[in-house]
N, C-alpha and C. Protein backbone atom coordinates (compact mmCIF):
# COMPACT_ATOMS: atom_id res chain seq x y z
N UNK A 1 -6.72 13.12 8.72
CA UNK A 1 -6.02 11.96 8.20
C UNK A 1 -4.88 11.55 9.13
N UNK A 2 -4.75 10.23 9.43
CA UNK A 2 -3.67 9.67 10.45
C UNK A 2 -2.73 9.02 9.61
N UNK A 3 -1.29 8.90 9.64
CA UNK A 3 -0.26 8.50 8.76
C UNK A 3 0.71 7.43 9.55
N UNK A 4 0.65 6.10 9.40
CA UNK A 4 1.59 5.32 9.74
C UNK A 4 2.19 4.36 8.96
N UNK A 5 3.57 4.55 9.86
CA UNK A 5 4.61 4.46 9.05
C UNK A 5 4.84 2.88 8.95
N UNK A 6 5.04 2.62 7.30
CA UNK A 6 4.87 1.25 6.99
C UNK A 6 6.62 0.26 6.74
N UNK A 7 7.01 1.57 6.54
CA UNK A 7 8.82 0.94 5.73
C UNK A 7 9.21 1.75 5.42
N UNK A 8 10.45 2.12 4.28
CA UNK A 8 11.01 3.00 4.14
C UNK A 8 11.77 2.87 2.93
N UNK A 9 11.82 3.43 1.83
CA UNK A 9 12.42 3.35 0.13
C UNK A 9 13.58 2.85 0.59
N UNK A 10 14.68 1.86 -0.54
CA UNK A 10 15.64 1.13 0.06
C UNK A 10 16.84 1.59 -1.50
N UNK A 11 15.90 1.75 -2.73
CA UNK A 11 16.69 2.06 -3.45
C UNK A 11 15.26 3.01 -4.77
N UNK A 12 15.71 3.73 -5.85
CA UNK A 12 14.74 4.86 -6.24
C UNK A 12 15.64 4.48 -7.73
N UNK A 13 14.72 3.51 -8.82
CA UNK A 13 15.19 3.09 -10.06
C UNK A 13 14.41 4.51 -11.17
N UNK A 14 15.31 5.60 -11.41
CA UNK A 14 14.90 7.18 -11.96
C UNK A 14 14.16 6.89 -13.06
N UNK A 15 14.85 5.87 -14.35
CA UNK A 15 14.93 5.67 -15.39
C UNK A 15 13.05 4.76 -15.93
N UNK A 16 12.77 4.08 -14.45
CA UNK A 16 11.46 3.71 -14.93
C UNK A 16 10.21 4.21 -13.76
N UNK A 17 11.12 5.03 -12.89
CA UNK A 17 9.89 5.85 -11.96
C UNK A 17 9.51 4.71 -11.15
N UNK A 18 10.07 3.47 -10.58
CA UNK A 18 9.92 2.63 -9.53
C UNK A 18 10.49 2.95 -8.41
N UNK A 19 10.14 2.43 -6.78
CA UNK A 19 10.82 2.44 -6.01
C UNK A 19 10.78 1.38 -5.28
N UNK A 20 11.54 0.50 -4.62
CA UNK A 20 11.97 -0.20 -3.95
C UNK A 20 12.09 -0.14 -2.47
N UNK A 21 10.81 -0.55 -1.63
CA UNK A 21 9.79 0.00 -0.41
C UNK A 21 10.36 -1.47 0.52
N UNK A 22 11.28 -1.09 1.59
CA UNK A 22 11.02 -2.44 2.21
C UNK A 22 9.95 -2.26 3.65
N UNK A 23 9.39 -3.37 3.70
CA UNK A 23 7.70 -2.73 4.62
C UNK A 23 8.79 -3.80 6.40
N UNK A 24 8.82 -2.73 7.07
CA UNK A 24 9.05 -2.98 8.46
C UNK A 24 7.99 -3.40 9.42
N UNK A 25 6.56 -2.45 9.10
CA UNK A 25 5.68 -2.57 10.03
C UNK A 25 4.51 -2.38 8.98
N UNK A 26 3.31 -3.39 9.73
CA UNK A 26 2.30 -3.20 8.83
C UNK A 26 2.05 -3.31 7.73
N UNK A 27 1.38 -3.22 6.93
CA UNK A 27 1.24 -3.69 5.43
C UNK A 27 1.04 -2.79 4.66
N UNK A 28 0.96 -3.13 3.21
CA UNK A 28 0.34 -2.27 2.44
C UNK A 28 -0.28 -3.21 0.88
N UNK A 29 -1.64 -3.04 0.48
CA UNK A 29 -2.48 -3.19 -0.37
C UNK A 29 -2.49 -2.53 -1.20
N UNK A 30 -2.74 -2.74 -2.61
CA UNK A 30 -3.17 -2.12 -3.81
C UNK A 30 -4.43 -1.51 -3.58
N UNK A 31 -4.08 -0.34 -3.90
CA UNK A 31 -5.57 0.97 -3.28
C UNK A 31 -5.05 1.93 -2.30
N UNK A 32 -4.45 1.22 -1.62
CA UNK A 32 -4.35 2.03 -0.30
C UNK A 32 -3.43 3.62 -0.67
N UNK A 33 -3.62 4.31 0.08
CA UNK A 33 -2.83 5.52 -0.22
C UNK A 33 -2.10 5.77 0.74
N UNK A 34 -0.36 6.37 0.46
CA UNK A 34 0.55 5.97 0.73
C UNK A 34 1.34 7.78 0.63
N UNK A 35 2.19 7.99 1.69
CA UNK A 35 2.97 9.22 1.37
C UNK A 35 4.36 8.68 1.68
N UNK A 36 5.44 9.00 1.21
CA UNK A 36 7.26 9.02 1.06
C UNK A 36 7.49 10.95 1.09
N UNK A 37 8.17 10.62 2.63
CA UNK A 37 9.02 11.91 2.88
C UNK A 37 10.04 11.79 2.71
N UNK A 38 10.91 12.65 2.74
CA UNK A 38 12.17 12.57 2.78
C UNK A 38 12.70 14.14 2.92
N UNK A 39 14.05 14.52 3.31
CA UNK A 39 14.69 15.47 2.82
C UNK A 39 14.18 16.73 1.85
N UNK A 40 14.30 16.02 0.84
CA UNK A 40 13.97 16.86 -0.52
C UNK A 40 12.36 15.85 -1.08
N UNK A 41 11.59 14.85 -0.12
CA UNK A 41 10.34 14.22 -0.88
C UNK A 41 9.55 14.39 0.09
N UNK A 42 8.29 14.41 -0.80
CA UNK A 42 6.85 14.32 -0.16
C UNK A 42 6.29 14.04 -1.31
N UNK A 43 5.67 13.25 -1.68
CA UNK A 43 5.06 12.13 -2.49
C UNK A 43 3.62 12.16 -1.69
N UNK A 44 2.42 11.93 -2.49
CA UNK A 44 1.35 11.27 -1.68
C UNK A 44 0.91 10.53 -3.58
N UNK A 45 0.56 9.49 -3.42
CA UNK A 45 -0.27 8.58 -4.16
C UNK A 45 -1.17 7.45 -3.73
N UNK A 46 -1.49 7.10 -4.59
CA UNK A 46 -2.42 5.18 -4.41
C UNK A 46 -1.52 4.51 -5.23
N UNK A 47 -1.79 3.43 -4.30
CA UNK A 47 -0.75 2.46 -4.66
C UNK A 47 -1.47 1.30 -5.62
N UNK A 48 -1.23 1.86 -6.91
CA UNK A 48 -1.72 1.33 -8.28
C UNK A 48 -1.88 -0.42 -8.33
N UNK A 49 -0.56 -0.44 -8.08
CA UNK A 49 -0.14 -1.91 -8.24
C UNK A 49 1.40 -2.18 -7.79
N UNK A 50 2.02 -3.23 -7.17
CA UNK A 50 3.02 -3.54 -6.93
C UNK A 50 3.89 -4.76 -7.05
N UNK A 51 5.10 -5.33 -6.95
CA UNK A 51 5.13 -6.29 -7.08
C UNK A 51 6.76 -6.82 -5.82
N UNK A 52 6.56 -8.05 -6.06
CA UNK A 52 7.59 -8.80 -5.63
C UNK A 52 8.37 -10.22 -6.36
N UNK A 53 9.33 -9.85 -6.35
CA UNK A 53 10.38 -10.32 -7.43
C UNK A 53 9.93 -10.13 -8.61
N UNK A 54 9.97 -9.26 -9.20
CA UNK A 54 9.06 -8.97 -10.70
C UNK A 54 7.45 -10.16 -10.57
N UNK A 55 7.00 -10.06 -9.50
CA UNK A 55 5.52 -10.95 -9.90
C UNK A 55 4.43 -9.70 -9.28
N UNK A 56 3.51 -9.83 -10.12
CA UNK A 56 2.12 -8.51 -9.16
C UNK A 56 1.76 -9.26 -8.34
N UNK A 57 1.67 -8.57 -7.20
CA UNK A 57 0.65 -9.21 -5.56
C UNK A 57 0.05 -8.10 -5.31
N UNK A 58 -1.04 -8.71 -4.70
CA UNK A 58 -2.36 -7.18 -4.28
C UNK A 58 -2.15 -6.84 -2.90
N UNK A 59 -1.01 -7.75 -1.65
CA UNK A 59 -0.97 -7.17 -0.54
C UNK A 59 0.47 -7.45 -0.05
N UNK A 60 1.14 -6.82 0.43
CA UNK A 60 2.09 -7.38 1.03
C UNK A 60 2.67 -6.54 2.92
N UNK A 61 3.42 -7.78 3.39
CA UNK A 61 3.64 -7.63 5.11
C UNK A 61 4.76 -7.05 5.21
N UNK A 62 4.84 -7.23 6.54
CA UNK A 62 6.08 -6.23 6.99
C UNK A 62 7.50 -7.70 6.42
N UNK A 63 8.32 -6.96 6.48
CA UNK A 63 9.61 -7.90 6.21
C UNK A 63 9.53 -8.11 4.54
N UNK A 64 8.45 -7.61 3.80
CA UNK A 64 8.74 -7.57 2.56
C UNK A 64 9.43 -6.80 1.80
N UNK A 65 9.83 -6.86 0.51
CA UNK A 65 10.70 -5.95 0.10
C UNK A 65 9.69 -5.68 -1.51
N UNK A 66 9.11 -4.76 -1.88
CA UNK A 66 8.15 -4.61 -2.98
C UNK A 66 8.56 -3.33 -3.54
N UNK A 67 8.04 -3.62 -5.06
CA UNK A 67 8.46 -2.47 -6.08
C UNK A 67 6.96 -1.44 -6.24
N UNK A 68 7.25 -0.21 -6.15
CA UNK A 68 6.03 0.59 -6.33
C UNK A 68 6.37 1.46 -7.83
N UNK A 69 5.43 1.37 -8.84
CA UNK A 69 5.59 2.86 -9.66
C UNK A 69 4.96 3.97 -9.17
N UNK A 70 6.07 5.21 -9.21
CA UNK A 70 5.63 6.54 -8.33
C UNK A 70 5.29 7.27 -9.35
N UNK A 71 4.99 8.62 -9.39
CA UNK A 71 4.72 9.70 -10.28
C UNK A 71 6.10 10.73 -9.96
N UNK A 72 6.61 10.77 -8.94
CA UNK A 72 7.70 11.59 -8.21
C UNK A 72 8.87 11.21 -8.05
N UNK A 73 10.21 11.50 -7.89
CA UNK A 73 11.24 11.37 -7.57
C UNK A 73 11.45 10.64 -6.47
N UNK A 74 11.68 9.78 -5.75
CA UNK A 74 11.67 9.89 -4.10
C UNK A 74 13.75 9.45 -3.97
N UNK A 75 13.94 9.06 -2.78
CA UNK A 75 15.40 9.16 -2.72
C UNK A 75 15.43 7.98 -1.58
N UNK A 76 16.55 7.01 -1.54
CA UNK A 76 16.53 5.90 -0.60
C UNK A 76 16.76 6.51 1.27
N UNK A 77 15.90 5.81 2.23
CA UNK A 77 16.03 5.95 2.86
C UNK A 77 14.31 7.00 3.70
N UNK A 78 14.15 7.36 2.33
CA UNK A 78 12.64 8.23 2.49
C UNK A 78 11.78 7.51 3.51
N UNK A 79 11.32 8.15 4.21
CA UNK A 79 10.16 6.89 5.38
C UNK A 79 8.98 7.12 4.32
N UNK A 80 8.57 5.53 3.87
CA UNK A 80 7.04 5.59 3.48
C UNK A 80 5.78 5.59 4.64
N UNK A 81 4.57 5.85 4.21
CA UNK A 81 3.85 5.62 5.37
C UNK A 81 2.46 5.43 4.67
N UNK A 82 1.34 5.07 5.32
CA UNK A 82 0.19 4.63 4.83
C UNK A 82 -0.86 5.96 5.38
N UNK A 83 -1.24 5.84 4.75
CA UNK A 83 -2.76 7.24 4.79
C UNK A 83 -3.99 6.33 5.17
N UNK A 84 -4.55 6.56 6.14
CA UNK A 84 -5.55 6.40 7.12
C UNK A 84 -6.84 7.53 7.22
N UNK A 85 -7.22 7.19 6.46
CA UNK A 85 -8.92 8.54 6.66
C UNK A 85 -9.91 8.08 7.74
């Protein structure tokens, strides 16, 4: 599996298990599978569904700023990255 790096968590909302992913490089799609390191994270999921400004979109580019629901903790600043099989 090859892992590149898409953006990086910008802020981590605890209370509803969202995170706040701004995408620098490359994209990311609903489906795609996705890991957040950090410090104290390592996360791997699929990326269920996401959105921008509270609206669902099925893809979004670099320079976006999109909300993910995680299963895990993650912490701002975490590098996200995309999973490549």
């Amino acid at each position: 599996m090859e892992e590149k790096k898409v953006g990086e968590v910008i802020k981590f909302f605890g209370k509803i298990g969202v995170a706040a992913i701004r995408l620098s490089e490359g994209s990311l799609k609903v489906g795609d599978k996705i890991r957040i390191v950090g410090h104290t994270s390592d996360v791997t999921q699929t990326v269920e569904s996401m959105q921008i400004e509270n609206k669902s979109v099925q893809e979004a580019g670099p320079g976006a700023d999109i909300g993910i629901k995680l299963t895990d903790r993650v912490r701002e600043n975490d590098a996200v990255y995309k999973v490549v099989e």
